[in-house]
Protein backbone atom coordinates (compact mmCIF):
# COMPACT_ATOMS: atom_id res chain seq x y z
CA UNK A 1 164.88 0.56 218.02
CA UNK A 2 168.43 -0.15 217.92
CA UNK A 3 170.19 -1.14 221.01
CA UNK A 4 173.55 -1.19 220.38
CA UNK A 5 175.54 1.84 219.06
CA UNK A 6 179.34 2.57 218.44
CA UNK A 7 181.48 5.35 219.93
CA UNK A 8 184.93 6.21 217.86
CA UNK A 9 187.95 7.34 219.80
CA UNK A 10 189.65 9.32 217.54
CA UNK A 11 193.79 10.62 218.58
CA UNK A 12 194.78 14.43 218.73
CA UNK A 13 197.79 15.90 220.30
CA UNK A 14 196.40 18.06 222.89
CA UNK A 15 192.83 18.44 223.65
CA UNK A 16 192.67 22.42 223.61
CA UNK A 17 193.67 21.84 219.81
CA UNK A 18 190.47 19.67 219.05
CA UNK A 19 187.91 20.64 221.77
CA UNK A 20 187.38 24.37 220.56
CA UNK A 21 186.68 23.17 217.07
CA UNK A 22 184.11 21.37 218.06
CA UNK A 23 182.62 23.77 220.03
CA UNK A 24 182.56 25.75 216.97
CA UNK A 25 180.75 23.24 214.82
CA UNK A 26 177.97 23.29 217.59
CA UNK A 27 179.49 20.15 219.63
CA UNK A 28 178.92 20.57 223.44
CA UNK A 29 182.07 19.28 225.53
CA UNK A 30 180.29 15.92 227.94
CA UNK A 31 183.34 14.76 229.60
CA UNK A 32 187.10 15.95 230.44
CA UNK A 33 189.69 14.86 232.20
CA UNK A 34 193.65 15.14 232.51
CA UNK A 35 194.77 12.19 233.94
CA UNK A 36 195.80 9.36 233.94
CA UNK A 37 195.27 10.55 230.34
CA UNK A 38 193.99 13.08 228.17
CA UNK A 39 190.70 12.14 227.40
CA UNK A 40 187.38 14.12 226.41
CA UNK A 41 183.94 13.08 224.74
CA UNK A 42 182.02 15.63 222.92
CA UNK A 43 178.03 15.43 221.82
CA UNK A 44 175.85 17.33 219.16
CA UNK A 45 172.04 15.33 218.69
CA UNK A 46 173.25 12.07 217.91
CA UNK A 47 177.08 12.21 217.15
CA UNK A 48 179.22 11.58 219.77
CA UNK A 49 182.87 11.07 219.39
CA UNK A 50 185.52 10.97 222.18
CA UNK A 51 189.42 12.04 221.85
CA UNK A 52 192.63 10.91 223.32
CA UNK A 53 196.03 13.03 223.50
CA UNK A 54 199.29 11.78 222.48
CA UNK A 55 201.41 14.56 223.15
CA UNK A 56 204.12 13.05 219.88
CA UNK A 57 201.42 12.58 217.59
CA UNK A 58 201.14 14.71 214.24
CA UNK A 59 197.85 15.31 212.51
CA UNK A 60 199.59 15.26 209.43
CA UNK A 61 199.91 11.42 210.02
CA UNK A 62 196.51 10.72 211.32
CA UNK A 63 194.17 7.74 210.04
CA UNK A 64 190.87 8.18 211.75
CA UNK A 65 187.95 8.07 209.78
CA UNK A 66 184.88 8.50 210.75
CA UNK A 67 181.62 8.06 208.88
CA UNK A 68 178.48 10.10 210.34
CA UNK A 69 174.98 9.09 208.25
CA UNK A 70 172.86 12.51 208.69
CA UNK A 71 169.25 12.67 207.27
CA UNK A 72 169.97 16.19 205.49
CA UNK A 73 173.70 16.72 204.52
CA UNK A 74 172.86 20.12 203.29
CA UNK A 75 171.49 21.33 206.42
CA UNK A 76 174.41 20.28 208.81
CA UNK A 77 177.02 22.05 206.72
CA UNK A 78 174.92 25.28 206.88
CA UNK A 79 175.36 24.69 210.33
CA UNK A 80 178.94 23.93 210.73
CA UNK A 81 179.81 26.70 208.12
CA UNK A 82 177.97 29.03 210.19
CA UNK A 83 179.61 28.43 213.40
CA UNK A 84 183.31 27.86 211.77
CA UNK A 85 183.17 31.45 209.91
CA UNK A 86 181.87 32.70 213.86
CA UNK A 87 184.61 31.39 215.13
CA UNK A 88 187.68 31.64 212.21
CA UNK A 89 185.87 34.08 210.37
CA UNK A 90 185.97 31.68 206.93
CA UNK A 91 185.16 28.12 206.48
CA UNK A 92 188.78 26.66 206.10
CA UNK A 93 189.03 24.76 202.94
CA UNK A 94 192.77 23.96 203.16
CA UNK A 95 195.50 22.77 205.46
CA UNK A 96 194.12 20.95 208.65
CA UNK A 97 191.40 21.84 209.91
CA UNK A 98 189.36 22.24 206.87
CA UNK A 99 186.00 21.37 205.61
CA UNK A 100 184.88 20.27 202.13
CA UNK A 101 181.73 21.75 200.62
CA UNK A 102 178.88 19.51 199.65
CA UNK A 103 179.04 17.50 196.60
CA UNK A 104 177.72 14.46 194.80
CA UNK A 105 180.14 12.09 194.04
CA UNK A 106 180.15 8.82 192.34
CA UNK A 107 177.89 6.09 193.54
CA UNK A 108 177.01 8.64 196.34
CA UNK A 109 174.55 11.48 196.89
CA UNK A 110 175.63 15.09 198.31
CA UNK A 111 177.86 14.95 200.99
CA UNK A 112 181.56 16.35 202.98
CA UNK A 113 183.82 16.09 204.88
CA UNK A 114 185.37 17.61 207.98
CA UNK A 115 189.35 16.65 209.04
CA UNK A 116 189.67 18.19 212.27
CA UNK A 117 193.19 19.71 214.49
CA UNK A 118 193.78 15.99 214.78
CA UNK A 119 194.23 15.40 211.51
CA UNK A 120 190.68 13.03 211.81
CA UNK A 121 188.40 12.75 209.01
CA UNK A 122 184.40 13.08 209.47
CA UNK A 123 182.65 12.01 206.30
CA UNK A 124 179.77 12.67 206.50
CA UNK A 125 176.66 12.16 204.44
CA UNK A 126 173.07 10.48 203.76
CA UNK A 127 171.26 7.43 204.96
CA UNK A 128 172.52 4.54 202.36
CA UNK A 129 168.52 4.21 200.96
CA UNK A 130 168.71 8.06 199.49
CA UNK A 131 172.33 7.93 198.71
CA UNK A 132 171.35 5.27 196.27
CA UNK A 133 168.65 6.96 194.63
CA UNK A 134 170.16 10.13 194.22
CA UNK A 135 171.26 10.43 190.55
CA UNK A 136 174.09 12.50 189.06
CA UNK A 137 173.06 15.86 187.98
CA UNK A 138 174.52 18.39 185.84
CA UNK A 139 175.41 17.08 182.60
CA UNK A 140 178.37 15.56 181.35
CA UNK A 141 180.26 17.81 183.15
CA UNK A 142 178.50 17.49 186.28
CA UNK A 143 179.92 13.41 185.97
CA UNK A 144 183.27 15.15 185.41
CA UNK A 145 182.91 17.21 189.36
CA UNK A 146 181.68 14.22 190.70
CA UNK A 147 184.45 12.11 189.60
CA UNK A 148 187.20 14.47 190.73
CA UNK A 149 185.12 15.14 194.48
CA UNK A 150 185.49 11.42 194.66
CA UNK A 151 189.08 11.75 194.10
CA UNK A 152 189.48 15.01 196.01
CA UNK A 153 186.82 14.93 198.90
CA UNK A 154 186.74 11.31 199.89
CA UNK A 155 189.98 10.17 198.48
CA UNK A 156 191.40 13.30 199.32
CA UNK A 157 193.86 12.87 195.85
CA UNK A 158 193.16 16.77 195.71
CA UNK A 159 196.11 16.62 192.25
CA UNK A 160 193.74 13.81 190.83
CA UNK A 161 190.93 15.46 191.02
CA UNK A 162 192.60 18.92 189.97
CA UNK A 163 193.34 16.81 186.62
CA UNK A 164 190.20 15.32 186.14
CA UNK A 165 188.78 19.01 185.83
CA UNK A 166 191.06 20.18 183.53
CA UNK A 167 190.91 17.10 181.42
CA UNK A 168 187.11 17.44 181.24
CA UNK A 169 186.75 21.28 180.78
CA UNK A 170 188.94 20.87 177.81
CA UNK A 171 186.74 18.31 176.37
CA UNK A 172 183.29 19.54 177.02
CA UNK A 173 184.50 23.68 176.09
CA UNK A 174 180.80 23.33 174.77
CA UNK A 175 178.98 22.57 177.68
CA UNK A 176 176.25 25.14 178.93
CA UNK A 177 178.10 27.86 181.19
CA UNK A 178 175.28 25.98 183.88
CA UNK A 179 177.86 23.23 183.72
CA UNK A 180 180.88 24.72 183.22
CA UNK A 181 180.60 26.93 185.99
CA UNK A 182 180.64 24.73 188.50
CA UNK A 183 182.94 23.21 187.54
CA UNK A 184 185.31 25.99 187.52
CA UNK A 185 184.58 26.90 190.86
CA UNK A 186 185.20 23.70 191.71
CA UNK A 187 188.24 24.08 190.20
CA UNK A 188 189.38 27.24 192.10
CA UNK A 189 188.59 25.64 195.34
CA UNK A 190 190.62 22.58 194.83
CA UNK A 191 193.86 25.21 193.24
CA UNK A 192 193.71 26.92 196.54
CA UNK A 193 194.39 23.81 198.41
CA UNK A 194 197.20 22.85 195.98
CA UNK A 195 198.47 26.98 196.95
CA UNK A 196 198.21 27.48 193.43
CA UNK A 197 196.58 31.15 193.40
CA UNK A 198 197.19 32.46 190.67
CA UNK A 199 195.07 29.26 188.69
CA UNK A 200 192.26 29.87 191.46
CA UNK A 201 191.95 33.57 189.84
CA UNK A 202 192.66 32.55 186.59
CA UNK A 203 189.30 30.13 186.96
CA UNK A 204 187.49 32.17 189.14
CA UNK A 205 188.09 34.98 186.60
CA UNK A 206 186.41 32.89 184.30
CA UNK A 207 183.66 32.80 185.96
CA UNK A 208 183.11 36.40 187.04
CA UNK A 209 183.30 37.19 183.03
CA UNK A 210 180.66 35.27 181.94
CA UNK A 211 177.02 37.31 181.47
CA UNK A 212 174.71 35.26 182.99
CA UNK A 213 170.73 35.60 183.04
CA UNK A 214 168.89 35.81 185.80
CA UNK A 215 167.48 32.42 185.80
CA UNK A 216 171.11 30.88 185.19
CA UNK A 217 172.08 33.00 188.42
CA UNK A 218 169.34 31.74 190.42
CA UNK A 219 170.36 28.09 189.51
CA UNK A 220 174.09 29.00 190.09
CA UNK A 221 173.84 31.19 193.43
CA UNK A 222 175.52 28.49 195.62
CA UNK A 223 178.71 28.23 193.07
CA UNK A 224 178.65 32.20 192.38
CA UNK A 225 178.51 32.72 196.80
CA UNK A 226 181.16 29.89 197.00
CA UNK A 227 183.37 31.79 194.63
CA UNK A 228 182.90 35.25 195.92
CA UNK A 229 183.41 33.85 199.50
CA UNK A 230 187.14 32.04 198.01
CA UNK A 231 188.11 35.76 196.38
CA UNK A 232 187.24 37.62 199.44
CA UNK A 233 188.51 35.06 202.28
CA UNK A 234 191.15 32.78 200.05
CA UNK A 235 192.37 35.31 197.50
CA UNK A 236 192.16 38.53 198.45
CA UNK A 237 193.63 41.12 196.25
């Protein structure tokens, strides 16, 4: 058993701006005060992370990273989704806060990533052992999504990874629509960040006109929620 264990303080400008977000993600507030100095800890199972307010400070300019090693990656973003459509009625997948969805990415297995009001990034994802054994899956376009999540989610080069889509939907135009639908979604989502809606529709309207079996819909439900959830909270007609 491991006796030693690291808390990150991580800045914000005010404390209401961070504390109800975490609320929201399931967080419980442990400690508060005002003075001498803004300064609050918050707690869900075993992530803890504590916050400091600098009035001057701009999220936009933040550089806190944070790296949180879950057993099930999947699971806790079910969670967090949940309680971040409760609370803002959508998962926000632009602007700060937001929240990435799950995806492989090179060298890594399925994970995302959370920048919070302070501008603070949570990556979070798998115990190294799994990440390592976790192949690639999807084709050669599913090497194409994870290449541009490593340049969108983790780098968070969202116009890098918005070009290495493109690049390799135009070169695999014979892919499976298994493959090529995700990656259009993918696609969409990373447009909408950009604030380029009328691509989002123009790829999610791609997608909606394909006629897909019922086994190719059962293998594609997360991508085909994902992009009715970006049409109905994202791009609403």
């Amino acid at each position: 058993m491991r006796s030693e264990y690291v808390i990150p303080g991580l800045p914000c400008r005010d404390l209401d701006d961070v504390l109800p977000f975490y609320e929201a993600l399931g967080f419980d507030i442990t400690y508060r005060q005002l003075r001498p100095n803004p300064y609050a800890a918050v707690r869900r199972g075993g992530i803890e992370l504590h916050f400091f307010g600098v009035p001057a400070f701009d999220p936009e300019d933040s550089m806190g990273s944070v790296v949180v090693i879950v057993p099930d990656t999947g699971a806790l973003y079910e969670a967090f989704a949940a309680g971040l459509r409760a609370e803002y009625g959508k998962v926000p997948i632009s602007g700060i806060p937001r929240m990435t969805r799950p995806r492989t990415k090179q060298g890594t297995s399925a994970g995302f990533s959370v920048v919070d009001p302070g501008g603070n990034w949570l990556r979070i994802t798998s115990v190294p052992d799994q990440a390592a054994q976790d192949p690639v899956e999807g084709g050669r376009l599913g090497r194409v999504v994870a290449a541009a999540a490593r340049q969108a989610d983790s780098h968070g080069d969202v116009d890098a990874g918005v070009r290495v889509l493109r690049t390799g939907l135009a070169r695999h135009t014979d892919a499976p629509m298994v493959e090529q639908i995700p990656a259009l979604v993918y696609l969409a989502e990373l447009l909408v960040r950009t604030g380029d809606a009328t691509g989002a529709r123009e790829s999610l309207a791609l997608v909606l006109a394909v006629d897909l079996t019922e086994p190719e819909r059962d293998v594609l439900a997360a991508e085909l929620a994902e992009a009715a959830e970006l049409l109905a909270t994202e791009l609403p007609t």
